[in-house]
Protein backbone atom coordinates (compact mmCIF):
# COMPACT_ATOMS: atom_id res chain seq x y z
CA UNK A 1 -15.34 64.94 -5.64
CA UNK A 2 -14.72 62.94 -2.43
CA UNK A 3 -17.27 60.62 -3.51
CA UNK A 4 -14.95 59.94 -7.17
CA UNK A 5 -11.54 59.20 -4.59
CA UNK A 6 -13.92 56.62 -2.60
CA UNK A 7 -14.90 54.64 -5.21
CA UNK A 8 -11.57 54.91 -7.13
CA UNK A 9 -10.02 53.36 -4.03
CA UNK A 10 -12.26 50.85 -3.33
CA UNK A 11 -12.30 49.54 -6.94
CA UNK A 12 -9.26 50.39 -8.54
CA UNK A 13 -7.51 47.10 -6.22
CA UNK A 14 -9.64 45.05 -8.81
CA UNK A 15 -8.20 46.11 -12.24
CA UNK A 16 -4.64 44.97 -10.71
CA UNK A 17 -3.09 41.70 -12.03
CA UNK A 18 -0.02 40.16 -10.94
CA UNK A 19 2.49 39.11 -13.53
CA UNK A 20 2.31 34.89 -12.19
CA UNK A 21 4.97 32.29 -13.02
CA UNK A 22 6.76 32.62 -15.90
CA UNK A 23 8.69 29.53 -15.19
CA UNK A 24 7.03 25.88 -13.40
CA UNK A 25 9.78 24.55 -14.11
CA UNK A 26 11.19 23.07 -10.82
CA UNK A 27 15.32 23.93 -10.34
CA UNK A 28 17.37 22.26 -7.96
CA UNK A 29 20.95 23.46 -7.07
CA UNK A 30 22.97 20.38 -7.36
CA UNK A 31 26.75 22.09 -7.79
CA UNK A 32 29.12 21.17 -5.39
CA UNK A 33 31.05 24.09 -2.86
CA UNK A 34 33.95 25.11 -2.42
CA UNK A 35 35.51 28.42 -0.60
CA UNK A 36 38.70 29.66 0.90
CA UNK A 37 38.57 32.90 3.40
CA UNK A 38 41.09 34.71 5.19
CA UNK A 39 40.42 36.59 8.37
CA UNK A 40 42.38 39.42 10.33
CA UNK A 41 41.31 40.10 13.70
CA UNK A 42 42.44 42.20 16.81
CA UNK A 43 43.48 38.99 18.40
CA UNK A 44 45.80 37.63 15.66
CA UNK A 45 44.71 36.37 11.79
CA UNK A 46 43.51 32.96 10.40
CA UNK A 47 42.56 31.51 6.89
CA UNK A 48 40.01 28.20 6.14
CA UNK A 49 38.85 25.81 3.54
CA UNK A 50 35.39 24.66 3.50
CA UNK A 51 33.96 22.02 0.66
CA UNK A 52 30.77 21.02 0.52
CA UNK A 53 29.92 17.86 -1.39
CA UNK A 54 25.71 17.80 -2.54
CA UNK A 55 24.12 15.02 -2.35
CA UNK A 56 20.40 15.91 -3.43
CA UNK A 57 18.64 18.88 -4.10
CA UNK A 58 17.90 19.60 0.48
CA UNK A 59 21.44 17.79 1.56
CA UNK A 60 24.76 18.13 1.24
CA UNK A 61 27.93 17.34 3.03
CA UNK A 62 30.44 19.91 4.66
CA UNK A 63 34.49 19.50 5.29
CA UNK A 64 35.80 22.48 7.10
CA UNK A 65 39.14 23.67 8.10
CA UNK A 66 40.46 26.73 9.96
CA UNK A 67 43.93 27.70 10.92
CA UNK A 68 44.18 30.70 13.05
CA UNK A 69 46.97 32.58 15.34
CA UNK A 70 45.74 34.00 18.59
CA UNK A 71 47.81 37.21 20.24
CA UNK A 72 47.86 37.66 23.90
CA UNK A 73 46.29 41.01 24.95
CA UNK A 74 49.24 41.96 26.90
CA UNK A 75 51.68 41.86 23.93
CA UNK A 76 52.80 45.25 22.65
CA UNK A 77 55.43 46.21 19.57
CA UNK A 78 58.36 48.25 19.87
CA UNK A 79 60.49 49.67 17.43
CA UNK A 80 64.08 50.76 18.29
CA UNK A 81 65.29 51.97 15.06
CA UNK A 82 66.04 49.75 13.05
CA UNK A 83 65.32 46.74 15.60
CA UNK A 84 61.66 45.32 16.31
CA UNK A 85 60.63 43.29 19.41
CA UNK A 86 57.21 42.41 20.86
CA UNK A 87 57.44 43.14 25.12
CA UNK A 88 55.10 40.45 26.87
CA UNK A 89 55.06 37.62 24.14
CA UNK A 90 56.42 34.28 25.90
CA UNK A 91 54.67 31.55 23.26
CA UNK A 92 52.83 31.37 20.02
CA UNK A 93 50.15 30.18 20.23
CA UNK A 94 48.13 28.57 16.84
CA UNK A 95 44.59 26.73 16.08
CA UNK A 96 43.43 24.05 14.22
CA UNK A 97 39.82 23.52 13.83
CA UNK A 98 38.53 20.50 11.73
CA UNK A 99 34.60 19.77 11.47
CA UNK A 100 32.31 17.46 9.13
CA UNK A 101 28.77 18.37 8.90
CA UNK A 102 25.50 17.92 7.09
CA UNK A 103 23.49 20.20 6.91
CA UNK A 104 19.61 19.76 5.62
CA UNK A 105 17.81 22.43 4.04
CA UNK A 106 13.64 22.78 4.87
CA UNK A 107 11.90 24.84 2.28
């Protein structure tokens, strides 16, 4: 009986056939990009616009934008009925981050 698993083992591997390409067809992703997000963070909140422009099937070019608020660790809300005030805050203090890129993909 152990003899029947050995050689089942050692041949059954053979009998196996993959299914292959169904498709040679070669597909390049030329759409363009586009995204908005929105972030909410211990330190304050912030939202962005990236677009990405393609400009073959392994480049394409990136606009980004992020505007975010940071809050100063010290800062802490207080509610007095109906009155709200924030103890430690002095400024505001905001971000803008603008950046170009191009970005290459390697496959």
């Amino acid at each position: 009986m152990k003899k029947f698993y050995v050689i089942l083992l050692l041949f059954f591997p053979f009998f196996l056939f993959g299914q292959g390409e169904l498709d040679t067809e070669i597909k390049v992703f030329k759409r363009n990009e586009s995204s908005l997000h929105v972030g909410l963070t211990t330190k304050g909140w912030g939202f962005g616009y990236r677009y990405g422009k393609r400009k073959d099937g392994f480049k394409k070019f990136l606009w980004d934008f992020d505007f975010t608020e940071v809050k100063h660790p010290r800062e802490i809300k207080l509610n007095y009925g109906l009155f709200r005030s924030i103890y430690g805050k002095k400024n505001s203090f905001f971000t803008v981050n603008a950046s170009i890129g191009q970005p290459k993909r390697i496959f």
